[in-house]
Protein backbone atom coordinates (compact mmCIF):
# COMPACT_ATOMS: atom_id res chain seq x y z
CA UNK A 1 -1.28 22.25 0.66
CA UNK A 2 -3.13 20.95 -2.88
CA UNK A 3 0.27 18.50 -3.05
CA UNK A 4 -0.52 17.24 0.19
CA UNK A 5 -3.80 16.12 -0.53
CA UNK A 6 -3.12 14.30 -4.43
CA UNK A 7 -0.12 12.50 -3.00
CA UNK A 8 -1.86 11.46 0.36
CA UNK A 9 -4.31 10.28 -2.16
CA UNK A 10 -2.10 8.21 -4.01
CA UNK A 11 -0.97 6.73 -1.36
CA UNK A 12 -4.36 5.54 -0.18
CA UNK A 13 -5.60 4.80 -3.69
CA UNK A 14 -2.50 1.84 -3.60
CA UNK A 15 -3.51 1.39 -0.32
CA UNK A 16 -7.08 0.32 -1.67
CA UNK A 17 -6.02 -1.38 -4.87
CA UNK A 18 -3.84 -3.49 -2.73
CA UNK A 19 -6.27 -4.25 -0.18
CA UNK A 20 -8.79 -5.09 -2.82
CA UNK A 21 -6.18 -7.66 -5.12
CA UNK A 22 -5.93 -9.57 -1.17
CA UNK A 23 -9.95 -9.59 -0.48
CA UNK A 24 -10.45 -10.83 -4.55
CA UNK A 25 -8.04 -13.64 -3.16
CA UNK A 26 -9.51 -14.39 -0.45
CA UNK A 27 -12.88 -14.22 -1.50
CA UNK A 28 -12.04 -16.62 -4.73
CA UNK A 29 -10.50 -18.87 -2.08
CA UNK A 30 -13.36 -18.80 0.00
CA UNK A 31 -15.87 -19.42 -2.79
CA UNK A 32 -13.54 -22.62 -4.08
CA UNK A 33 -13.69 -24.49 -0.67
CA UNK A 34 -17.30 -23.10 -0.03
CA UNK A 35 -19.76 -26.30 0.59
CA UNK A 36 -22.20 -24.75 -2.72
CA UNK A 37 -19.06 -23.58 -4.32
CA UNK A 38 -16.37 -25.04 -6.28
CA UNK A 39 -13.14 -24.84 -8.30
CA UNK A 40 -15.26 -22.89 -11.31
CA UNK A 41 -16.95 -20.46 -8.79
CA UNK A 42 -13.37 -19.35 -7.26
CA UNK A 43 -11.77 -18.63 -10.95
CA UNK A 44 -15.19 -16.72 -11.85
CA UNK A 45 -14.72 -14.90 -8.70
CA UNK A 46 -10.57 -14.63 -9.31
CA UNK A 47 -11.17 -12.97 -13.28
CA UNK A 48 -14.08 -10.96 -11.93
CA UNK A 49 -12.23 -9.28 -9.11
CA UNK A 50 -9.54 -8.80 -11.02
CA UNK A 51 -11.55 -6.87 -13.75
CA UNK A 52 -13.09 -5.24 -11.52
CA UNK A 53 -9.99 -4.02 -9.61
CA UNK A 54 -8.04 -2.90 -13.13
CA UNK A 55 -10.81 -1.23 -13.96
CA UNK A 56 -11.53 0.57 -10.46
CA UNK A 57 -7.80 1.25 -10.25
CA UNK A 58 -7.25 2.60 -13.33
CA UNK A 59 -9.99 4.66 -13.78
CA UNK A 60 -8.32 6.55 -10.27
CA UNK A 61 -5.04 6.30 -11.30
CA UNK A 62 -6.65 7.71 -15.00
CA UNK A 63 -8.07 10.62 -13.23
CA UNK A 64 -4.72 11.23 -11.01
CA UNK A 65 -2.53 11.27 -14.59
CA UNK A 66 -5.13 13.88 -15.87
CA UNK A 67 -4.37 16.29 -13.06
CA UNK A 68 -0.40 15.94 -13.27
CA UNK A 69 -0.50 16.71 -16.89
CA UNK A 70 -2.93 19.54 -16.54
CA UNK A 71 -0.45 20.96 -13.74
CA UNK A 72 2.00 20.48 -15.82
CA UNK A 73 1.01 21.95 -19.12
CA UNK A 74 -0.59 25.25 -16.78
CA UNK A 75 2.98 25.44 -15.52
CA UNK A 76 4.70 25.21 -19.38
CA UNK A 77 2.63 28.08 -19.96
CA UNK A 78 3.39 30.37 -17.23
CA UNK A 79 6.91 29.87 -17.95
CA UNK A 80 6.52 30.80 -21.85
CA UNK A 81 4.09 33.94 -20.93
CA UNK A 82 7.23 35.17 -18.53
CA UNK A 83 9.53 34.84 -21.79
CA UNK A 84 10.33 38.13 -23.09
């Protein structure tokens, strides 16, 4: 059941990342044909959604990568402790 959960969580975490690269492109498009906005104000938008979404996505993706290798070290050292 704990599988079920971290990879439907995956899956939603692209999911979000993805959805989140489209509305940084949209929104930079937006803000370049915006009446107050401008070719400068979309590319400001464009680099700071696009920090923004490395840095949201990794820090998940960071946090998932931490829980696989936990798994799998706790599972390295069942096997060694059922050595004889």
């Amino acid at each position: 059941m704990r599988d079920f959960f971290i990879v439907w969580m995956e899956r939603i975490v692209n999911v979000v990342v993805i959805l989140g690269a489209i509305g940084v492109l949209i929104g930079a498009i937006a803000a370049m044909f915006s009446p107050q906005g401008g070719i400068l104000q979309g590319l400001a938008v464009l680099v700071g959604g696009t920090i923004y979404m490395i840095l949201l996505g990794g820090m998940i993706y960071l946090g998932l990568g931490i829980y696989n290798n936990t798994r799998r070290t706790a599972d390295a050292i069942e096997r060694l402790a059922d050595r004889p």
